[in-house]
PDB file of N, CA and C in Angstrom:
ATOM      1  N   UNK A   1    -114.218 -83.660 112.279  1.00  0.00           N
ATOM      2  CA  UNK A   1    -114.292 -83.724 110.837  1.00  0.00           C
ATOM      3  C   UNK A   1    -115.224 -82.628 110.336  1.00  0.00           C
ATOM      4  N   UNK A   2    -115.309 -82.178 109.117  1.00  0.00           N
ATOM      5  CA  UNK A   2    -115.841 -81.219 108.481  1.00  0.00           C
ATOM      6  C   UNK A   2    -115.961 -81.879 107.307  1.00  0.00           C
ATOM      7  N   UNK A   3    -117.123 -80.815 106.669  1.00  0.00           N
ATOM      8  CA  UNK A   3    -117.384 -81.416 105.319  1.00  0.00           C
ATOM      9  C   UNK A   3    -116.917 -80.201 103.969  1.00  0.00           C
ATOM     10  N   UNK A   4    -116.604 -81.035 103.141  1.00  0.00           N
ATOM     11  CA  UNK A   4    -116.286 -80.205 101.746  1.00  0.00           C
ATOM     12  C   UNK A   4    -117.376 -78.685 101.093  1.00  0.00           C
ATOM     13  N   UNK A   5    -117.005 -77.763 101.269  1.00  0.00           N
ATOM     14  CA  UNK A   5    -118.089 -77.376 100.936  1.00  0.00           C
ATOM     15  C   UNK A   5    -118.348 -77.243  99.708  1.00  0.00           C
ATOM     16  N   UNK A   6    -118.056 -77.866  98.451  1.00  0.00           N
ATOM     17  CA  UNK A   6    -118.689 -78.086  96.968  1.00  0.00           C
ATOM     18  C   UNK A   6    -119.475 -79.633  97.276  1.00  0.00           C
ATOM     19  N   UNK A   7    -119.089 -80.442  97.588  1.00  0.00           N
ATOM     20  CA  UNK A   7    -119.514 -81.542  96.705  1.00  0.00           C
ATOM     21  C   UNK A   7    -119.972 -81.956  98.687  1.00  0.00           C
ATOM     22  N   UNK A   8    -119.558 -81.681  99.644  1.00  0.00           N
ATOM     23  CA  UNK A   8    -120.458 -82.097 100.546  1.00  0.00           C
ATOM     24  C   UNK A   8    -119.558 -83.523 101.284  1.00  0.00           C
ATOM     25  N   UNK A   9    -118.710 -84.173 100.929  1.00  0.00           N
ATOM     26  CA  UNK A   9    -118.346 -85.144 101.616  1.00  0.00           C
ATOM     27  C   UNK A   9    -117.384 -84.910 103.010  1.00  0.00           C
ATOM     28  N   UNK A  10    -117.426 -85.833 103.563  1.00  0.00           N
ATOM     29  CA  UNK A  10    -116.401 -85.390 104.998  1.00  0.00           C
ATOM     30  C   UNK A  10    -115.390 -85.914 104.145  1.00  0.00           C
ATOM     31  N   UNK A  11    -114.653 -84.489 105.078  1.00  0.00           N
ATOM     32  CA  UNK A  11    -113.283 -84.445 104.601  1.00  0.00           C
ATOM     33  C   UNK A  11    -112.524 -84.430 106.115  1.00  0.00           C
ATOM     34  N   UNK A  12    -111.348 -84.832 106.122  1.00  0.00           N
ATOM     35  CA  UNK A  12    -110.735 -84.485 107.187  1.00  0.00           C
ATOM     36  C   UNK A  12    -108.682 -83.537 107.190  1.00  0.00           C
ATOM     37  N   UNK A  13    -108.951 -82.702 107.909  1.00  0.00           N
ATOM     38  CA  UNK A  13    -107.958 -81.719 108.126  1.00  0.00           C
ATOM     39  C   UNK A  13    -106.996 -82.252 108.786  1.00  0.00           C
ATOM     40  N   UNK A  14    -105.781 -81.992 107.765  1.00  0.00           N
ATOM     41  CA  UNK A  14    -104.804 -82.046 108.468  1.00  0.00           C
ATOM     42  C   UNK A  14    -103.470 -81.367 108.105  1.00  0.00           C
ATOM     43  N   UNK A  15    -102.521 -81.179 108.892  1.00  0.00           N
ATOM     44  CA  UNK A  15    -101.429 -80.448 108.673  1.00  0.00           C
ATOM     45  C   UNK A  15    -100.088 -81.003 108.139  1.00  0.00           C
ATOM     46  N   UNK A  16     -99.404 -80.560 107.016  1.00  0.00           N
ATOM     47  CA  UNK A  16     -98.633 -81.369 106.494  1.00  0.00           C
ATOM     48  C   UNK A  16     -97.040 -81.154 107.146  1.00  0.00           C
ATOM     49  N   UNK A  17     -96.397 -82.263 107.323  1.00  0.00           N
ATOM     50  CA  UNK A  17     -95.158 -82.457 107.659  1.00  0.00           C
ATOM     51  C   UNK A  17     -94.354 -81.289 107.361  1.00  0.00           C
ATOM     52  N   UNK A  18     -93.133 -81.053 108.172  1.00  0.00           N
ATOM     53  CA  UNK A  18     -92.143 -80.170 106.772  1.00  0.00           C
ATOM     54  C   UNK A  18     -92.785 -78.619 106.095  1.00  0.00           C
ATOM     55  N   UNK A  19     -93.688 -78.713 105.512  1.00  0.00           N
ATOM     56  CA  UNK A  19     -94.756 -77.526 105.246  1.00  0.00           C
ATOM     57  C   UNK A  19     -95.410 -76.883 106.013  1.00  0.00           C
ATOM     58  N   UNK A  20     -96.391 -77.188 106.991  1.00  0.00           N
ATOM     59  CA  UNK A  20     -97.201 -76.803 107.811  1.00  0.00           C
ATOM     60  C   UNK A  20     -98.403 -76.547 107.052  1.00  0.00           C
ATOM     61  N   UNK A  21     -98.661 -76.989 105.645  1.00  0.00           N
ATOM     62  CA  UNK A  21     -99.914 -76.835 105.113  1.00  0.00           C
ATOM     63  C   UNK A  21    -100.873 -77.614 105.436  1.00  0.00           C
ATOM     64  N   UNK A  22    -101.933 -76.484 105.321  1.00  0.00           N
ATOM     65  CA  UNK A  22    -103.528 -77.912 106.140  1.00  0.00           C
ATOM     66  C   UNK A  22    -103.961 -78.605 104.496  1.00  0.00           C
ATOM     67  N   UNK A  23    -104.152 -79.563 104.368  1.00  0.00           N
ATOM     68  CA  UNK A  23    -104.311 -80.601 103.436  1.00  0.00           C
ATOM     69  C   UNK A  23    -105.977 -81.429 104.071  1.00  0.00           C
ATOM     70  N   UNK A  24    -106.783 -81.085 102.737  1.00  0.00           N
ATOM     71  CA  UNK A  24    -108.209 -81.736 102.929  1.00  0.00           C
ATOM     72  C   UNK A  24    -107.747 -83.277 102.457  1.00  0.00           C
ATOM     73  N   UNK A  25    -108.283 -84.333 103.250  1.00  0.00           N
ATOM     74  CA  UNK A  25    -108.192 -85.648 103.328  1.00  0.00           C
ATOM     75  C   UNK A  25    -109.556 -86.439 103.253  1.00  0.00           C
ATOM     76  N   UNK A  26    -109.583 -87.350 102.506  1.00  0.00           N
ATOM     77  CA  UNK A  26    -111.146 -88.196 102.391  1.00  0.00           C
ATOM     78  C   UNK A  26    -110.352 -88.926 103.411  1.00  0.00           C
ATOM     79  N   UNK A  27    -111.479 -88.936 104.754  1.00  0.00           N
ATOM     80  CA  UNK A  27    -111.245 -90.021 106.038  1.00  0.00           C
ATOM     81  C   UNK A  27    -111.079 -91.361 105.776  1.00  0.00           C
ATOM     82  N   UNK A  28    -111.435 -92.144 104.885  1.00  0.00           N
ATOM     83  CA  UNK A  28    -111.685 -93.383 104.628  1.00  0.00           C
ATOM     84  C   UNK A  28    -110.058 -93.654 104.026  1.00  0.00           C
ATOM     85  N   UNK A  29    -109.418 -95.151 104.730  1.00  0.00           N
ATOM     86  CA  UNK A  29    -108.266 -95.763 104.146  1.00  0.00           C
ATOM     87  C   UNK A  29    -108.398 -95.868 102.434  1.00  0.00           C
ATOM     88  N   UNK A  30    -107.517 -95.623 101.747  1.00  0.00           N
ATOM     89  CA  UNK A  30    -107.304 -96.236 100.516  1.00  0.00           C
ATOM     90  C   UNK A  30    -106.293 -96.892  99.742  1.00  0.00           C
ATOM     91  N   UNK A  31    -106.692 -98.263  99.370  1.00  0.00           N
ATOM     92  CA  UNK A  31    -105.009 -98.484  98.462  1.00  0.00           C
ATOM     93  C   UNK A  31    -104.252 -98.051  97.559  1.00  0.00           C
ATOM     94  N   UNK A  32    -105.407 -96.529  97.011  1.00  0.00           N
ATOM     95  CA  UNK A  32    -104.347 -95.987  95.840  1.00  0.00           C
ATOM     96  C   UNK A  32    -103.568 -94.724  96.966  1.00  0.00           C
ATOM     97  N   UNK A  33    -103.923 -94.349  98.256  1.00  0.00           N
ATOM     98  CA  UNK A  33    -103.404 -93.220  99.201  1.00  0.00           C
ATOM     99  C   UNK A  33    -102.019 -93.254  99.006  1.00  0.00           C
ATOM    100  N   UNK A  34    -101.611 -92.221  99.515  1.00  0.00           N
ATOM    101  CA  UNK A  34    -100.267 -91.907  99.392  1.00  0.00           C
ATOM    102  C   UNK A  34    -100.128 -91.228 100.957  1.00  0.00           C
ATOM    103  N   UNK A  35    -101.225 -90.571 101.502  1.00  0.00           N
ATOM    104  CA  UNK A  35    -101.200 -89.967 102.646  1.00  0.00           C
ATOM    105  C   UNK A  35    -101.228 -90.288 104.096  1.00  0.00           C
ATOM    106  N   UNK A  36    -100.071 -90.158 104.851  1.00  0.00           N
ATOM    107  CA  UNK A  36    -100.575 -91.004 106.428  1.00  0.00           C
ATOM    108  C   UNK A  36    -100.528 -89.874 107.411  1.00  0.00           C
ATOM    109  N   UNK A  37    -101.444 -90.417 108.539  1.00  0.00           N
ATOM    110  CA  UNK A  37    -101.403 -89.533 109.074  1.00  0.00           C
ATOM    111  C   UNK A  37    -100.965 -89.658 110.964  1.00  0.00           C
ATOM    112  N   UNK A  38     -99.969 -88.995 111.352  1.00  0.00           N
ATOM    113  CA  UNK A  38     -99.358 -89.523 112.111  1.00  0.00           C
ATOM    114  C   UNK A  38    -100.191 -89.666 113.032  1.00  0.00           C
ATOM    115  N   UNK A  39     -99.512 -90.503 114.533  1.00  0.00           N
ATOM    116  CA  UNK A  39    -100.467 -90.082 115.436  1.00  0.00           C
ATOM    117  C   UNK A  39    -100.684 -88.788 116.308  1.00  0.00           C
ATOM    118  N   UNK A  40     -99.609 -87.795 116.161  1.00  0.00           N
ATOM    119  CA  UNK A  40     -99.916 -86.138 116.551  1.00  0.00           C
ATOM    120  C   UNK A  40    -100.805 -85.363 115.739  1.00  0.00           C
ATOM    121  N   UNK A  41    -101.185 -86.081 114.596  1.00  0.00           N
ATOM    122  CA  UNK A  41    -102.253 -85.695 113.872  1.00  0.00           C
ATOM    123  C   UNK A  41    -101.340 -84.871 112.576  1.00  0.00           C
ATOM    124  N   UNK A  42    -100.060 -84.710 112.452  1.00  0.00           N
ATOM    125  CA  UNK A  42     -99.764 -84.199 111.191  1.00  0.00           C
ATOM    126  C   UNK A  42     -99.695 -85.416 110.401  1.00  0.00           C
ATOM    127  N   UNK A  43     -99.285 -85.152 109.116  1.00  0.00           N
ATOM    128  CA  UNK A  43     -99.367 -85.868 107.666  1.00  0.00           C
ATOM    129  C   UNK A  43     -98.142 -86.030 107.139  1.00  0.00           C
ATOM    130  N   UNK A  44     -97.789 -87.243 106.157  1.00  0.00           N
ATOM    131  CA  UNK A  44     -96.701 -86.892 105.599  1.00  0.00           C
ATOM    132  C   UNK A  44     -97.071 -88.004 104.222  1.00  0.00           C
ATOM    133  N   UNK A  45     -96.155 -87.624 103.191  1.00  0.00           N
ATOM    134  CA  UNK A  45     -96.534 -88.545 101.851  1.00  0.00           C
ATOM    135  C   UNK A  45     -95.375 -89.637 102.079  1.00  0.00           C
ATOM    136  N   UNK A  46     -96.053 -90.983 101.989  1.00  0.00           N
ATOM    137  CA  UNK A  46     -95.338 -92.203 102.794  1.00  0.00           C
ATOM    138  C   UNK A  46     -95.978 -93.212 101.484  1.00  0.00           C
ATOM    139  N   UNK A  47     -94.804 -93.474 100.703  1.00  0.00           N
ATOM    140  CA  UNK A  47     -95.429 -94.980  99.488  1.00  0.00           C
ATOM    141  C   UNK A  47     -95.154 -96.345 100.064  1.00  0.00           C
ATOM    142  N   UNK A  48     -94.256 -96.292 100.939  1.00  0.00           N
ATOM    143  CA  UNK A  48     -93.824 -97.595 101.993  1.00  0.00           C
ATOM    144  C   UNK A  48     -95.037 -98.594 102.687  1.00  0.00           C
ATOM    145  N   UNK A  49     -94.574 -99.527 102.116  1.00  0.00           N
ATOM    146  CA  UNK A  49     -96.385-100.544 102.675  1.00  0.00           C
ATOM    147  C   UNK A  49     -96.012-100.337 103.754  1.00  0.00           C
ATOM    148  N   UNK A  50     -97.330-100.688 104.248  1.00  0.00           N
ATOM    149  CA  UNK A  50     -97.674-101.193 105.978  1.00  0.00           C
ATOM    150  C   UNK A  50     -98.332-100.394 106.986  1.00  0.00           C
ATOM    151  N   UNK A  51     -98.183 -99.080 106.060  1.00  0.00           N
ATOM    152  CA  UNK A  51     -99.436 -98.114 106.890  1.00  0.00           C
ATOM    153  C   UNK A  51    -101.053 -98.123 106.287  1.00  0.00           C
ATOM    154  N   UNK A  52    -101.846 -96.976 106.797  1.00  0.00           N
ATOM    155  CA  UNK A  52    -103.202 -97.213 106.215  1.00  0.00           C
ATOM    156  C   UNK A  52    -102.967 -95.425 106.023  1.00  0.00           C
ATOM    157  N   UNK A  53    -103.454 -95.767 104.516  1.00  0.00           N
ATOM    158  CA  UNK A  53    -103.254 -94.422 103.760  1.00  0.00           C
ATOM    159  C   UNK A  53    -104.520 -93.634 103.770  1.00  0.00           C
ATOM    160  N   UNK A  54    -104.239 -92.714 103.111  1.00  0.00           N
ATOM    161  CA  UNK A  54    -105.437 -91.568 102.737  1.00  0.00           C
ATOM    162  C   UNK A  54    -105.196 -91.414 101.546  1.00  0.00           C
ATOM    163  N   UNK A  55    -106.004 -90.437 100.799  1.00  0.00           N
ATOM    164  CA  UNK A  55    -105.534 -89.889  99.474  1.00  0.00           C
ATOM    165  C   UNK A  55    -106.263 -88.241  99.584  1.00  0.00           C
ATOM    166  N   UNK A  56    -105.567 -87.814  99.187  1.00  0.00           N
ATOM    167  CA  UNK A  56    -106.146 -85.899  99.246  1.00  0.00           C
ATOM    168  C   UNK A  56    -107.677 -85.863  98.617  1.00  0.00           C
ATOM    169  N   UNK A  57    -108.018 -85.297  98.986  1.00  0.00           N
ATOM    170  CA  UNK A  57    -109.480 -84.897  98.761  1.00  0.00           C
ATOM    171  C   UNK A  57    -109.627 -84.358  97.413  1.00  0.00           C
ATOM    172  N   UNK A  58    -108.400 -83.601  97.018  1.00  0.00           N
ATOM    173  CA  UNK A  58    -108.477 -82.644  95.440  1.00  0.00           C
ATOM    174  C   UNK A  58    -108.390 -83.807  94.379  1.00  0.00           C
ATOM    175  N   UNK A  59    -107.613 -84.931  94.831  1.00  0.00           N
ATOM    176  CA  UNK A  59    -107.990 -86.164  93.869  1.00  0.00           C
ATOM    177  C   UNK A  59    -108.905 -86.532  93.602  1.00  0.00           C
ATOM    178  N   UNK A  60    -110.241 -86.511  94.547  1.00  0.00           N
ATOM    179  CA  UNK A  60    -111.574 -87.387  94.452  1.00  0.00           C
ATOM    180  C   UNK A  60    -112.759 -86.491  94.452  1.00  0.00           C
ATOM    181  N   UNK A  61    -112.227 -84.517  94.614  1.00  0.00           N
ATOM    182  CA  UNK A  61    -113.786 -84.555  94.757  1.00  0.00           C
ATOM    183  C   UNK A  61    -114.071 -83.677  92.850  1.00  0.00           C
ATOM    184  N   UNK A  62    -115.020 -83.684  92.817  1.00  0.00           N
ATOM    185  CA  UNK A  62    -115.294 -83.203  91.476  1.00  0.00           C
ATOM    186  C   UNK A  62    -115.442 -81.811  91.287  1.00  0.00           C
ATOM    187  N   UNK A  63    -115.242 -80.908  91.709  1.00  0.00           N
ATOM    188  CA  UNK A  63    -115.224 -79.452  92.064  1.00  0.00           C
ATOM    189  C   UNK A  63    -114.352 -79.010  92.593  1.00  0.00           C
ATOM    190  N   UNK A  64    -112.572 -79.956  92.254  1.00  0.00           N
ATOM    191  CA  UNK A  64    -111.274 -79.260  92.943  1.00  0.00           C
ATOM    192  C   UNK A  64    -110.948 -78.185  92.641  1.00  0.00           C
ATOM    193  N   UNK A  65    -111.003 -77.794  90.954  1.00  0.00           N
ATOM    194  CA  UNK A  65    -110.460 -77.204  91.036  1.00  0.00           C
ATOM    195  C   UNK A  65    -110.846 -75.976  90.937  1.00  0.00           C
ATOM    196  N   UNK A  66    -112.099 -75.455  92.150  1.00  0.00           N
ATOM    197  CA  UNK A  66    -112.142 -74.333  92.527  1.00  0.00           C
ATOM    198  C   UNK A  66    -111.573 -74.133  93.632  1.00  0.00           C
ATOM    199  N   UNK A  67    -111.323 -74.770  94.348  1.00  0.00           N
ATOM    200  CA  UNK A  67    -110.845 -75.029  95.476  1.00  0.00           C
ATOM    201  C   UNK A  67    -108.818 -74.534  95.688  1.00  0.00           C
ATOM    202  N   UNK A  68    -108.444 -74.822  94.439  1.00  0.00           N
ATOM    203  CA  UNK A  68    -106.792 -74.698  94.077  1.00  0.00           C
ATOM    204  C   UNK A  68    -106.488 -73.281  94.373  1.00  0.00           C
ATOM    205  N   UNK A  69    -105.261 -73.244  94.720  1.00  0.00           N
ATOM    206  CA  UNK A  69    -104.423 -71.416  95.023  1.00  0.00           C
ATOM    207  C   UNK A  69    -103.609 -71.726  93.848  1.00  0.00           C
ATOM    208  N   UNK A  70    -103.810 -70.640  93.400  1.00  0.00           N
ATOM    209  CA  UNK A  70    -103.114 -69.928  92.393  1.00  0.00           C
ATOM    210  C   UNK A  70    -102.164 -69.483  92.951  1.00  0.00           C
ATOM    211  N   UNK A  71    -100.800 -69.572  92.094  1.00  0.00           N
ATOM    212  CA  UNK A  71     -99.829 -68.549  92.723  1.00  0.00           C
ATOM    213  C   UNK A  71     -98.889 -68.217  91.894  1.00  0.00           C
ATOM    214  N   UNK A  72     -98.469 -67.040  91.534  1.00  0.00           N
ATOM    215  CA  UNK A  72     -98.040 -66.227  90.632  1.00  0.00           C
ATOM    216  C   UNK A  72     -97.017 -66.757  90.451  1.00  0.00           C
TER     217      UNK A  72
END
């Protein structure tokens, strides 16, 4: 795990399904998450009960959006 570098919380890395984008993750389960993370360690956006979710980090930390890519 690694930590955010604005606001300082662990975040955890991971690679997204389909995309191959690395996606910052708050480690901790949540019931509003949308994010699971498999057990090969990639990610995928899953609303289907019964897993234990994540939610992206750009949702929760307060300094996202320096963090955002721009793209033309």
């Amino acid at each position: 795990m690694s930590s955010c570098k604005s606001c300082h919380r662990q975040i955890l890395w991971v690679v997204m399904a389909g995309t191959g984008k690395k996606m910052p993750l708050d480690p901790e389960v949540s019931a509003a998450g949308n994010i699971v993370v498999d057990d090969d360690g990639t990610a995928r956006v899953d609303t289907g009960p019964g897993r234990a979710k994540h939610l992206s980090h750009f949702a929760t930390c307060p300094n996202a959006a320096r963090h955002r890519v721009r793209r033309p």
